[in-house]
C-alpha atoms as a PDB file:
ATOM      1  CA  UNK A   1       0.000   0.000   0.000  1.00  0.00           C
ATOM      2  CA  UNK A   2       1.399   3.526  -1.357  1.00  0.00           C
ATOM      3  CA  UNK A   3       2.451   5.737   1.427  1.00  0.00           C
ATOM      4  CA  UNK A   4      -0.121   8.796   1.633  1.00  0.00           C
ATOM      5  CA  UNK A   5       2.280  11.633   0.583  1.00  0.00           C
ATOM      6  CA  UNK A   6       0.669  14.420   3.699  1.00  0.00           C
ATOM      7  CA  UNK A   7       1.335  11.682   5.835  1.00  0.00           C
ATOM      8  CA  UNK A   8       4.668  11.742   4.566  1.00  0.00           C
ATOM      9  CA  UNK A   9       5.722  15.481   5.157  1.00  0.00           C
ATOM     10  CA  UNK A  10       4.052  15.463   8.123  1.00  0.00           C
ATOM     11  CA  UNK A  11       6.635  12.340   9.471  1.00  0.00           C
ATOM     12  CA  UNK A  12       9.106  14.577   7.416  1.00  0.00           C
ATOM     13  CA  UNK A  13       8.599  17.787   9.573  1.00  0.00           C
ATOM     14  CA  UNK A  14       8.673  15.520  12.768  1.00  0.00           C
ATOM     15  CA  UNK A  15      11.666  14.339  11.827  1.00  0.00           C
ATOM     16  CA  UNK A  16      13.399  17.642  11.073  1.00  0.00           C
ATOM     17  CA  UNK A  17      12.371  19.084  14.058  1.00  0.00           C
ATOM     18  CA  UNK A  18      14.077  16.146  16.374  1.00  0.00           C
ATOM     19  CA  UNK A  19      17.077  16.382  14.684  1.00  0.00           C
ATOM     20  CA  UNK A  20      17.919  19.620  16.045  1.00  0.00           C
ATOM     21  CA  UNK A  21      16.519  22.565  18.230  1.00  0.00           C
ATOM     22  CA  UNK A  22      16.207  25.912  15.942  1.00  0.00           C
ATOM     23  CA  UNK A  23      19.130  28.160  16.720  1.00  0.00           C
ATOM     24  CA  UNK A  24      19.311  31.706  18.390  1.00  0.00           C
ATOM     25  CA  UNK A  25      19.825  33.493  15.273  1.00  0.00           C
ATOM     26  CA  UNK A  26      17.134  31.280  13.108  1.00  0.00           C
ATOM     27  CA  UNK A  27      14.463  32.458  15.846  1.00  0.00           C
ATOM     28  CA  UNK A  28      15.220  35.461  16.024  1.00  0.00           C
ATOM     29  CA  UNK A  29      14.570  36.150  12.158  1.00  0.00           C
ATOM     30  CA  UNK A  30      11.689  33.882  12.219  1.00  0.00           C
ATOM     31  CA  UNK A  31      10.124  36.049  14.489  1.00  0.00           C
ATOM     32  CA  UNK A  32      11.424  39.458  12.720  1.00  0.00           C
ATOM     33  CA  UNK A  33       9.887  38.637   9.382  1.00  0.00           C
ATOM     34  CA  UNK A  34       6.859  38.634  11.411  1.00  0.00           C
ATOM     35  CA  UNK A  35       6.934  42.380  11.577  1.00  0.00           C
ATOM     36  CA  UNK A  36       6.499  43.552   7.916  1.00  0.00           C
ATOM     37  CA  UNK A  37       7.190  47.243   8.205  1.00  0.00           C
ATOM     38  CA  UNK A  38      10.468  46.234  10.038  1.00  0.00           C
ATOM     39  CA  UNK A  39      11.177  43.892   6.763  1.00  0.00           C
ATOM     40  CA  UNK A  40      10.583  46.225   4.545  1.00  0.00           C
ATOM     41  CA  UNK A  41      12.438  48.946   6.161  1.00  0.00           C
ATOM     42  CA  UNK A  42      15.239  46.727   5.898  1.00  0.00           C
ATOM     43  CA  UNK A  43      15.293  46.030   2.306  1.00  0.00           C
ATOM     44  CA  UNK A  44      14.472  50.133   1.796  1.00  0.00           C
ATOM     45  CA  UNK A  45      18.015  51.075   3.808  1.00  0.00           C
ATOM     46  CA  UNK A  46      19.920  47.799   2.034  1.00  0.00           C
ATOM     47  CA  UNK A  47      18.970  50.144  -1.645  1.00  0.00           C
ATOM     48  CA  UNK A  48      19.989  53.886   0.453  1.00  0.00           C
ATOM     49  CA  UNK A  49      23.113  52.097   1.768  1.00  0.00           C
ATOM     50  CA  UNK A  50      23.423  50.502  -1.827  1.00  0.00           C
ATOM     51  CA  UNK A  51      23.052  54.266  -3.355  1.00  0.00           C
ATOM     52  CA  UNK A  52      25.296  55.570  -0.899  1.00  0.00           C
ATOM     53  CA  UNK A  53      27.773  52.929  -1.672  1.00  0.00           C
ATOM     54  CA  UNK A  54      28.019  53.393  -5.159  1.00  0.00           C
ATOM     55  CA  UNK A  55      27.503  57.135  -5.481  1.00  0.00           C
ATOM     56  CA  UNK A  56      29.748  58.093  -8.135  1.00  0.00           C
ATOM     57  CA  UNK A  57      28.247  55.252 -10.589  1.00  0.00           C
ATOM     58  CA  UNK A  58      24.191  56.376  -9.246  1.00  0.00           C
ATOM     59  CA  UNK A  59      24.925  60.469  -9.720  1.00  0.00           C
ATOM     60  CA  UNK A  60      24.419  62.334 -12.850  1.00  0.00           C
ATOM     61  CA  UNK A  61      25.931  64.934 -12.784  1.00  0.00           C
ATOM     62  CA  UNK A  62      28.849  66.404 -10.621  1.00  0.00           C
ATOM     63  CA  UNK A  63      27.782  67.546  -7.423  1.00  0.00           C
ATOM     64  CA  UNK A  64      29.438  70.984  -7.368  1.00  0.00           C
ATOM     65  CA  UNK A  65      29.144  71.805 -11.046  1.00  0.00           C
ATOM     66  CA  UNK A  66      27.629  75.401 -11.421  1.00  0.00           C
ATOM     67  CA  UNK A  67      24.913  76.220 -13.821  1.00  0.00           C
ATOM     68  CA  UNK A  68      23.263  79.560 -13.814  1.00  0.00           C
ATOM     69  CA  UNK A  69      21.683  79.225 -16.882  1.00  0.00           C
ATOM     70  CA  UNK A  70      19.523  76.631 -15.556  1.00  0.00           C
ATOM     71  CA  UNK A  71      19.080  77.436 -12.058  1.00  0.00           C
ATOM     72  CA  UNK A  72      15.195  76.907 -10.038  1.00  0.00           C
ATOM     73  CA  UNK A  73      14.667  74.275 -12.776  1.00  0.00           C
ATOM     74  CA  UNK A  74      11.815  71.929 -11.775  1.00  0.00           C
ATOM     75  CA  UNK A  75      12.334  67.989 -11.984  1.00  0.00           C
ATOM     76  CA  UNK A  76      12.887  66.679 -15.959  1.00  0.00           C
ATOM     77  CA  UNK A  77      14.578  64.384 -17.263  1.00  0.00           C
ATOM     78  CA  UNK A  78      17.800  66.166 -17.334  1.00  0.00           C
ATOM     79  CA  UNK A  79      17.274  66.853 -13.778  1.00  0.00           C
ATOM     80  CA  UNK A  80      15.004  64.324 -12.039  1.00  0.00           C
ATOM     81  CA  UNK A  81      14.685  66.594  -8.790  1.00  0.00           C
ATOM     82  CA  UNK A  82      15.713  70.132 -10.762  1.00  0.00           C
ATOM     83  CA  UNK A  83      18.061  72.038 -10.081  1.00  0.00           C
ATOM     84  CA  UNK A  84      18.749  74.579  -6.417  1.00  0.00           C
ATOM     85  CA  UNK A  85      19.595  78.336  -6.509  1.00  0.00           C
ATOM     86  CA  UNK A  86      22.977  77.883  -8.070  1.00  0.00           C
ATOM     87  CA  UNK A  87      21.678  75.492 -10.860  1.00  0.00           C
ATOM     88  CA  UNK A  88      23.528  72.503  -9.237  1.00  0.00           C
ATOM     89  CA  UNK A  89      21.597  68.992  -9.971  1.00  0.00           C
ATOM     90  CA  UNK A  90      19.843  68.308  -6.734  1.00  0.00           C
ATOM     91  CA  UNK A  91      19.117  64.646  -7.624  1.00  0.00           C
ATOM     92  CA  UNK A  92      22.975  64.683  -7.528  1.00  0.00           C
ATOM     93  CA  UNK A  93      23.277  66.283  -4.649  1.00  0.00           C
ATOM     94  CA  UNK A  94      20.784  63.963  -2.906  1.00  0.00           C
ATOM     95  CA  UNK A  95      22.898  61.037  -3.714  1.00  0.00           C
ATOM     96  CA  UNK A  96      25.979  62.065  -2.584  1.00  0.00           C
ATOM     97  CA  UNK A  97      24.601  63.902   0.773  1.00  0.00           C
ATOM     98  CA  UNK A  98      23.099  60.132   1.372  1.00  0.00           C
ATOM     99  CA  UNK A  99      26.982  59.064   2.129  1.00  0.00           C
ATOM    100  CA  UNK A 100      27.223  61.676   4.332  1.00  0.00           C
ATOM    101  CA  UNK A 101      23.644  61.288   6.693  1.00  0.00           C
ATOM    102  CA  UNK A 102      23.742  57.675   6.406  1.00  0.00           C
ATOM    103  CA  UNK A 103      27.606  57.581   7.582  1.00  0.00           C
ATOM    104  CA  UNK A 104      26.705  60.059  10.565  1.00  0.00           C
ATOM    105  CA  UNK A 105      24.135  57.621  11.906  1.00  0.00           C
ATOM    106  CA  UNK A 106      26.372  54.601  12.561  1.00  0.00           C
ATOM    107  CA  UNK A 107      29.357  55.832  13.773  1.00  0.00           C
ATOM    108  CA  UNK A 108      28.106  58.372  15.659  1.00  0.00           C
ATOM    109  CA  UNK A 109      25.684  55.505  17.421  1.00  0.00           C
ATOM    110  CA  UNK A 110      28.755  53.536  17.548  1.00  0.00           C
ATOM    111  CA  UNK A 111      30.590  56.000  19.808  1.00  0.00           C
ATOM    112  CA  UNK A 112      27.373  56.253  21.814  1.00  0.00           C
ATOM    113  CA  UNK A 113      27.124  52.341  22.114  1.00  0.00           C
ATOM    114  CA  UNK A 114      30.789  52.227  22.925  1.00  0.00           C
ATOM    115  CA  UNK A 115      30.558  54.828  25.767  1.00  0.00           C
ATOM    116  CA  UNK A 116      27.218  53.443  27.033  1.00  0.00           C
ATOM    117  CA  UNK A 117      27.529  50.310  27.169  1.00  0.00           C
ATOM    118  CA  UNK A 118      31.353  50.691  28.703  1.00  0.00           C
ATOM    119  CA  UNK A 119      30.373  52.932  32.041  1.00  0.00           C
ATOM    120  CA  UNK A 120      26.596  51.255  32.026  1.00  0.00           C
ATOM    121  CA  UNK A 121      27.868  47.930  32.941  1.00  0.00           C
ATOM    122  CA  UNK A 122      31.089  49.371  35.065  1.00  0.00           C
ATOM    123  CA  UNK A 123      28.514  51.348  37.118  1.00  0.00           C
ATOM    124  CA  UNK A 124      26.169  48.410  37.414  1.00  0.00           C
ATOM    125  CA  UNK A 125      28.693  46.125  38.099  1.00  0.00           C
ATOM    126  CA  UNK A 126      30.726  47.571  40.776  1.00  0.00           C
ATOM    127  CA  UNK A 127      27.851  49.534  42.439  1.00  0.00           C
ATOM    128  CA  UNK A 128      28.901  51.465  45.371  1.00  0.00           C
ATOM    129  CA  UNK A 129      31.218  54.952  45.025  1.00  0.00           C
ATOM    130  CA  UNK A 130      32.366  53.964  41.234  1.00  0.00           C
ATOM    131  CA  UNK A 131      28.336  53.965  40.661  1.00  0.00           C
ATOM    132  CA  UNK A 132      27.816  57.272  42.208  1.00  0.00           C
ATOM    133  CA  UNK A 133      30.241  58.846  40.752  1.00  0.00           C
ATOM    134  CA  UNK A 134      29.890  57.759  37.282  1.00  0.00           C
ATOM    135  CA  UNK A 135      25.621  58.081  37.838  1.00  0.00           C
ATOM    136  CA  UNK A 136      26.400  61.768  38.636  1.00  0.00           C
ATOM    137  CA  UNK A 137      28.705  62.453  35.848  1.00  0.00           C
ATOM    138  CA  UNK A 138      25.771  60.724  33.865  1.00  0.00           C
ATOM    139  CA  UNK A 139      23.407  63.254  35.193  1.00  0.00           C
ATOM    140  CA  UNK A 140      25.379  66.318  34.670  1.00  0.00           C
ATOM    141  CA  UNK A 141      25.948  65.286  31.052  1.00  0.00           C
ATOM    142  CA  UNK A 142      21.876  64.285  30.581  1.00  0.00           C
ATOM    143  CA  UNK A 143      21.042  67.786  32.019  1.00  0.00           C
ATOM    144  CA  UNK A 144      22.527  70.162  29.277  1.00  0.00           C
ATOM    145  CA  UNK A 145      20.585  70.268  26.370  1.00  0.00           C
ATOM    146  CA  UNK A 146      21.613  68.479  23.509  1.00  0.00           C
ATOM    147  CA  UNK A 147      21.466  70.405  20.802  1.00  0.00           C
ATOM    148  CA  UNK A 148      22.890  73.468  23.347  1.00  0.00           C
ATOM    149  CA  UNK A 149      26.024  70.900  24.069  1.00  0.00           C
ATOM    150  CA  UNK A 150      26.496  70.368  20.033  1.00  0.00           C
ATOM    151  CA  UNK A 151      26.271  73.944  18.786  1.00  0.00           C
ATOM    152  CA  UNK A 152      29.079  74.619  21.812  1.00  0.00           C
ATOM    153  CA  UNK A 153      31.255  71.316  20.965  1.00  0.00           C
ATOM    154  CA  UNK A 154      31.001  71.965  17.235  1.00  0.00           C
ATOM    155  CA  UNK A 155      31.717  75.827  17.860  1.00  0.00           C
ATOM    156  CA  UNK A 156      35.110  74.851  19.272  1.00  0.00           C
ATOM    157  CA  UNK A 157      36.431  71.909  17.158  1.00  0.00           C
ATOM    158  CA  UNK A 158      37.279  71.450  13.409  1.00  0.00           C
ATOM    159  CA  UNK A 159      33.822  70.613  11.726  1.00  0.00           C
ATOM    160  CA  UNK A 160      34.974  67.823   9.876  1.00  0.00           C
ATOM    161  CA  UNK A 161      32.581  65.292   9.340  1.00  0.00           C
ATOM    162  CA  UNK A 162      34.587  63.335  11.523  1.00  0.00           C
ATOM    163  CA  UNK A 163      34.305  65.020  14.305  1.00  0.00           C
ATOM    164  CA  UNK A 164      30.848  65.919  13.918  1.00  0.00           C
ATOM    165  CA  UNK A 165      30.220  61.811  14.064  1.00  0.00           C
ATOM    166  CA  UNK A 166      32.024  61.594  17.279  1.00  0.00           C
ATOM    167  CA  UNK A 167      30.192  64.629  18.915  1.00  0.00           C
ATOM    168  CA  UNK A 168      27.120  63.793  17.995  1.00  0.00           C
ATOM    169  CA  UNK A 169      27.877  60.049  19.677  1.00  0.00           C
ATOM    170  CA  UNK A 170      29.305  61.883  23.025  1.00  0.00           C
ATOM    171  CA  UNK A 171      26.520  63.579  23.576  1.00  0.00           C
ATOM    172  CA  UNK A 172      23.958  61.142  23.226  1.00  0.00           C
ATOM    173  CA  UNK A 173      25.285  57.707  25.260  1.00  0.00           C
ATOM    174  CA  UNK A 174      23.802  58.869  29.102  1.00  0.00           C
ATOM    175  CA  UNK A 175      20.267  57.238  28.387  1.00  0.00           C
ATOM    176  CA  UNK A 176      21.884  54.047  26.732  1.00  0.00           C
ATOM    177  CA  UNK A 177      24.800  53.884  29.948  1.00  0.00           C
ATOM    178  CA  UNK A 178      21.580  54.127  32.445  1.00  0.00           C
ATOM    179  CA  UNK A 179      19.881  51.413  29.897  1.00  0.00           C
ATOM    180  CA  UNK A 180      23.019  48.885  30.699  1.00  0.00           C
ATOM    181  CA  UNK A 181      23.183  49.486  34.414  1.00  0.00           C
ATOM    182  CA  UNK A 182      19.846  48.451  34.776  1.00  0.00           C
ATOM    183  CA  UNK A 183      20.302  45.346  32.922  1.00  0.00           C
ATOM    184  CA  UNK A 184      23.583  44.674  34.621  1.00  0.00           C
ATOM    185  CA  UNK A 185      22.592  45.321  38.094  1.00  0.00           C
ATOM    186  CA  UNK A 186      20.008  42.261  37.786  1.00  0.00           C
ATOM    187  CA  UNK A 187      22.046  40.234  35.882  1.00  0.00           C
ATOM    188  CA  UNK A 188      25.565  40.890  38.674  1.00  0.00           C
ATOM    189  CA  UNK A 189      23.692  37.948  41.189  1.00  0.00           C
ATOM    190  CA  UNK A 190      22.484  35.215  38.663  1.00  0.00           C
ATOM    191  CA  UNK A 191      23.894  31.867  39.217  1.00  0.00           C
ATOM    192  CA  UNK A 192      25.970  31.878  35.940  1.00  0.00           C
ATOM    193  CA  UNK A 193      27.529  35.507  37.260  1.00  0.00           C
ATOM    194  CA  UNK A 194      28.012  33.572  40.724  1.00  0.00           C
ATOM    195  CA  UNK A 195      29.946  30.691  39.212  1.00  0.00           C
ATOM    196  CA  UNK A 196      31.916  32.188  37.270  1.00  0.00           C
ATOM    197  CA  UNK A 197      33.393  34.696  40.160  1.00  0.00           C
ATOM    198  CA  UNK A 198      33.852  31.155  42.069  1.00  0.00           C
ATOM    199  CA  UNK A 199      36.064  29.807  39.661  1.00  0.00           C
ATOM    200  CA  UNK A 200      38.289  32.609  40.032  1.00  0.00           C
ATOM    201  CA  UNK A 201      36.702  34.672  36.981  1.00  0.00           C
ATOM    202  CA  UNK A 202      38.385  38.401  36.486  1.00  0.00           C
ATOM    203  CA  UNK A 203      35.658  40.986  37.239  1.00  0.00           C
ATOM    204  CA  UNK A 204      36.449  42.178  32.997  1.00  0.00           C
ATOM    205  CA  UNK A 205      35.694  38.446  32.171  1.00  0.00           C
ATOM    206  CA  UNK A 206      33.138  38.250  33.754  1.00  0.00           C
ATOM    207  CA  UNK A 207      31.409  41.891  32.716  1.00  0.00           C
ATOM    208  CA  UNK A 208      32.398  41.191  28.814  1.00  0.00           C
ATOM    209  CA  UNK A 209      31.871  37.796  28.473  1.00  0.00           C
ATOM    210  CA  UNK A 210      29.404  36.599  30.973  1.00  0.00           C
ATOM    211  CA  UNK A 211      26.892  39.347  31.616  1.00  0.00           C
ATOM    212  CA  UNK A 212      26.920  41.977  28.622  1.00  0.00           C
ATOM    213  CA  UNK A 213      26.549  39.461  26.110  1.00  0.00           C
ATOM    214  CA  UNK A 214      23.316  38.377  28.124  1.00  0.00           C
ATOM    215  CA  UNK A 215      22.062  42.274  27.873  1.00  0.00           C
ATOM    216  CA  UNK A 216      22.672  42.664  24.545  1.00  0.00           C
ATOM    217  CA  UNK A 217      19.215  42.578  23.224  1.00  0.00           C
ATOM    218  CA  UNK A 218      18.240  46.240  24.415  1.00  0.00           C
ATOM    219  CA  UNK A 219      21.064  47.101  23.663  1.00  0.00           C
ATOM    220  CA  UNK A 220      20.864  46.836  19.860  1.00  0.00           C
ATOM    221  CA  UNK A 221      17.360  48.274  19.580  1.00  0.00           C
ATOM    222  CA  UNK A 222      18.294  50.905  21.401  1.00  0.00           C
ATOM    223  CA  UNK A 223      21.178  51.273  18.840  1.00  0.00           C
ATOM    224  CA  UNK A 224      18.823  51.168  15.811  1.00  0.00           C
ATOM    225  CA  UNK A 225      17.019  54.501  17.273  1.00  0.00           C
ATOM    226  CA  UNK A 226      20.025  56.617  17.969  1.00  0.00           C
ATOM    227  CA  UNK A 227      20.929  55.691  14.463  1.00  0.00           C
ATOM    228  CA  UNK A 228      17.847  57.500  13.493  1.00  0.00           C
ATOM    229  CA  UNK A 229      18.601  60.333  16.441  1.00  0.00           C
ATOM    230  CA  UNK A 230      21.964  60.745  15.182  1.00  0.00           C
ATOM    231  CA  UNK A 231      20.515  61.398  11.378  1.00  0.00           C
ATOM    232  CA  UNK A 232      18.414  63.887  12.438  1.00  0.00           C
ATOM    233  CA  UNK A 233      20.674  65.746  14.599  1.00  0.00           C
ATOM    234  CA  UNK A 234      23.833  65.933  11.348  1.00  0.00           C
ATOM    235  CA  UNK A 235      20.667  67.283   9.677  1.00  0.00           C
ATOM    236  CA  UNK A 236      19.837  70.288  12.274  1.00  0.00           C
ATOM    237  CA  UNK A 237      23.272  70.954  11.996  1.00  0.00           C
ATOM    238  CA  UNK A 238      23.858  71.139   8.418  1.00  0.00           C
ATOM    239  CA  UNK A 239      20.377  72.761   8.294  1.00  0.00           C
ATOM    240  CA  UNK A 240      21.773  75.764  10.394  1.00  0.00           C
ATOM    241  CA  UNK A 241      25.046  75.690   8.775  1.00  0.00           C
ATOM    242  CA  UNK A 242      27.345  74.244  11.345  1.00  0.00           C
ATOM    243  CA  UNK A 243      27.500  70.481   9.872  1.00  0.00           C
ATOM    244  CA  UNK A 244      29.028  69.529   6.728  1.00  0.00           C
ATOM    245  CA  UNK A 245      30.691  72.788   4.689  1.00  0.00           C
ATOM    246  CA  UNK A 246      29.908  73.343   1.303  1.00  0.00           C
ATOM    247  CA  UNK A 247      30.193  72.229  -1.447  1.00  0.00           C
ATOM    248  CA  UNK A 248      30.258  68.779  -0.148  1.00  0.00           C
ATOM    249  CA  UNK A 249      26.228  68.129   0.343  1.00  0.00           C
ATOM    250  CA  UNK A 250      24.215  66.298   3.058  1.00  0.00           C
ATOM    251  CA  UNK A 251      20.933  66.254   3.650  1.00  0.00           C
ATOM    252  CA  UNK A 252      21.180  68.945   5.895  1.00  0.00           C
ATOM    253  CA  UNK A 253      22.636  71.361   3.962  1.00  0.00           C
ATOM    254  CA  UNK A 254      20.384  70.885   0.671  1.00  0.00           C
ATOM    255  CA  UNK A 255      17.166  71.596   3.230  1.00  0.00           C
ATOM    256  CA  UNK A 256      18.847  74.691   4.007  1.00  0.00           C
ATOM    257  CA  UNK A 257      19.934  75.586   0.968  1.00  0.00           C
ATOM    258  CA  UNK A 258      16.369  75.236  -0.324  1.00  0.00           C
ATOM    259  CA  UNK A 259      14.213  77.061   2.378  1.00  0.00           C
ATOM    260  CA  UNK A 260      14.526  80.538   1.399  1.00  0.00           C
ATOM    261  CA  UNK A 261      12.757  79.236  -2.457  1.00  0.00           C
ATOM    262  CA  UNK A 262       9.877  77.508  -0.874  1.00  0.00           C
ATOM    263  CA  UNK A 263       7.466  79.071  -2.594  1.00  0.00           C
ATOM    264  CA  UNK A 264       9.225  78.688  -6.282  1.00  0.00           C
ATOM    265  CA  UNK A 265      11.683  75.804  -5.839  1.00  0.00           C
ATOM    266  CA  UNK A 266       9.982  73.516  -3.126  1.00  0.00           C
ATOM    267  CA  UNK A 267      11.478  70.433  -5.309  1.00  0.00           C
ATOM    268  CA  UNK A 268      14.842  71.568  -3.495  1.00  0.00           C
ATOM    269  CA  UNK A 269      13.287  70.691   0.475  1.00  0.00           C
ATOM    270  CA  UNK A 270      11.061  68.046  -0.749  1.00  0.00           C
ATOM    271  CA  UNK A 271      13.511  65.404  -1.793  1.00  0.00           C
ATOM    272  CA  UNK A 272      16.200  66.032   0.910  1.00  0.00           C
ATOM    273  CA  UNK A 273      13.362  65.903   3.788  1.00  0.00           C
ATOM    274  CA  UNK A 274      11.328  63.396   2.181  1.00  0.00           C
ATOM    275  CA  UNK A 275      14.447  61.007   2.316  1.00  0.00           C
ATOM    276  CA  UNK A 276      14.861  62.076   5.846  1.00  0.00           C
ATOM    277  CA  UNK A 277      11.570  61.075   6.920  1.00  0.00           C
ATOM    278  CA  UNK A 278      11.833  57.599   5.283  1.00  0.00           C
ATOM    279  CA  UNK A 279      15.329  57.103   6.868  1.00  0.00           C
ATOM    280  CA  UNK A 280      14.949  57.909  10.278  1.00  0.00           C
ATOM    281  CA  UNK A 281      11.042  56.052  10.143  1.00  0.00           C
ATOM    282  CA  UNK A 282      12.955  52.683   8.327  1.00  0.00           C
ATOM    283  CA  UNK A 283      15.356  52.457  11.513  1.00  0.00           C
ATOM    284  CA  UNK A 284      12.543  53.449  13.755  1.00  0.00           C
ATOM    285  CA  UNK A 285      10.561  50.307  12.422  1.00  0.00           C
ATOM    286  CA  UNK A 286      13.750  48.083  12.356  1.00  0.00           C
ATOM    287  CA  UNK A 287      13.802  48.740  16.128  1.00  0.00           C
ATOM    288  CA  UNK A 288      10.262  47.525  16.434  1.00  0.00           C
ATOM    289  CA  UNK A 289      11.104  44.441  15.101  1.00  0.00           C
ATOM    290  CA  UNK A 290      13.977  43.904  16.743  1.00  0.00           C
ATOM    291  CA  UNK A 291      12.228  44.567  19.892  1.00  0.00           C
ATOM    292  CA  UNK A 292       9.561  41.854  19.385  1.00  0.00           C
ATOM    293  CA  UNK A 293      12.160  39.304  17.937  1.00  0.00           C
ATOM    294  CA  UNK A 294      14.374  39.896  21.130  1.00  0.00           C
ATOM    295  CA  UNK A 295      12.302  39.988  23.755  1.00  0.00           C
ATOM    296  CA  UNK A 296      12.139  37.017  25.472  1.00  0.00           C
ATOM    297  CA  UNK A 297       8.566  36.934  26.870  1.00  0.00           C
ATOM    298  CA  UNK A 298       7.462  36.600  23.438  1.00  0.00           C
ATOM    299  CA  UNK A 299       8.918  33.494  23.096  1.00  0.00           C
ATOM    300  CA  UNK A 300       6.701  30.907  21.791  1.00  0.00           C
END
């Protein structure tokens, strides 16, 4: 008698799933795909990062050619987002200030990650004067205002784009350091933290690779927003002049270029802005998902 073939898969699927548990990483992006705006925010930064990437090859024209003649031209097909006050090809602009925003927004979360997750988990860990004093330095950073803190930083260092990544990611790690203590603090008296310290664990070994990889998951989601924080703050200060110098573009810097020819040339603000707003709301989803997939109360 013929084997019935649903039978079949069914013994199949058994089979499979005996063999071997699903891994961390396999769950994890089962349960992301589950999240469609966070999937398709993914695959719309993979084709900014890919246009960033490959610039040179996506621009048509050069980016600080020029043109009088045809200056406050509308989008055509010579131009596909016109041209700005100085008859330079936005489109081209666009694509080349996309190396500069999306750049900002890793490193400078980078730094912030770095510098977070560093005195988070020394202050949680240790507990006691070091966690005073490094909670009040925390506090006196969190209380300027940050935009206040960049305009001063940026006033007194060379604004390379450089070193506006880095000050962007100093000023922004207290909330992420206050994130890590709080994970580390109830992670310091698990059993795994205990028996490791009673085999005669170093108190680094044990914060690097016993604890922080175990508080991880916040970690990155919180890493996907400042990437969208740090975005929008290159672009407040290229929009008030203070970011990126001409004639290189960013985003920034075309939406301040453009906002004194609203009324005649709104094609100059549109494109730059709208390509902010998809940006920062792409890593904003990406965080949602990540945020479901990591969470480990939503475990199945």
């Amino acid at each position: 008698m013929a084997n019935n073939p649903q039978s079949k898969q069914l013994t199949d699927k058994k089979q499979n799933m005996e063999k071997g548990a699903e891994t961390w990483g396999q769950m994890v992006w089962r349960r992301f795909r589950r999240h469609r705006l966070a999937v398709i925010s993914m695959y719309v930064l993979a084709i900014l990062y890919l246009v960033a990437i490959f610039a040179p090859y996506v621009a048509t024209h050069d980016f600080a050619h020029v043109d009088p003649i045809n200056r406050l031209q509308p989008p055509s097909s010579e131009h596909l987002f016109g041209t700005d006050r100085l008859g330079r090809d936005v489109f081209t602009r666009v694509v080349w200030g996309s190396r500069v925003s999306l750049s900002v927004g890793f490193v400078a979360a980078g730094v912030a990650v770095l510098l977070g997750t560093v005195i988070g988990a020394v202050s949680g860990y240790f507990g006691g004067w070091v966690d005073h004093m490094l909670q009040r330095f925390t506090e006196i950073v969190q209380s300027f205002p940050t935009m206040f803190l960049l305009l001063t930083i940026i006033a007194i260092v060379d604004r390379s784009i450089f070193n506006i990544m880095v000050v962007i990611g100093i000023t922004s790690w207290p909330g992420l350091a206050r994130l890590v203590r709080g994970e580390v603090l109830s992670l310091r008296k698990q059993e795994f933290t205990e028996a490791a310290r009673s085999i005669g664990a170093t108190d680094s070994r044990i914060i690097f690779k016993h604890i922080l990889p175990n508080a991880m998951a916040p970690v990155i989601v919180n890493a996907t927003l400042r990437i969208a924080g740090a975005i929008l703050a290159e672009s407040a200060l290229s929009f008030l002049g203070l970011g990126v110098q001409e004639p290189f573009p960013s985003w920034g810097s075309i939406l301040n270029a453009g906002r004194n020819h609203l009324r005649y040339g709104i094609w100059i603000t549109l494109f730059p802005g709208l390509l902010i707003f998809i940006t920062v709301l792409a890593f904003n989803y990406i965080g949602d998902g990540l945020r479901d997939a990591l969470d480990p109360r939503l475990q199945e």
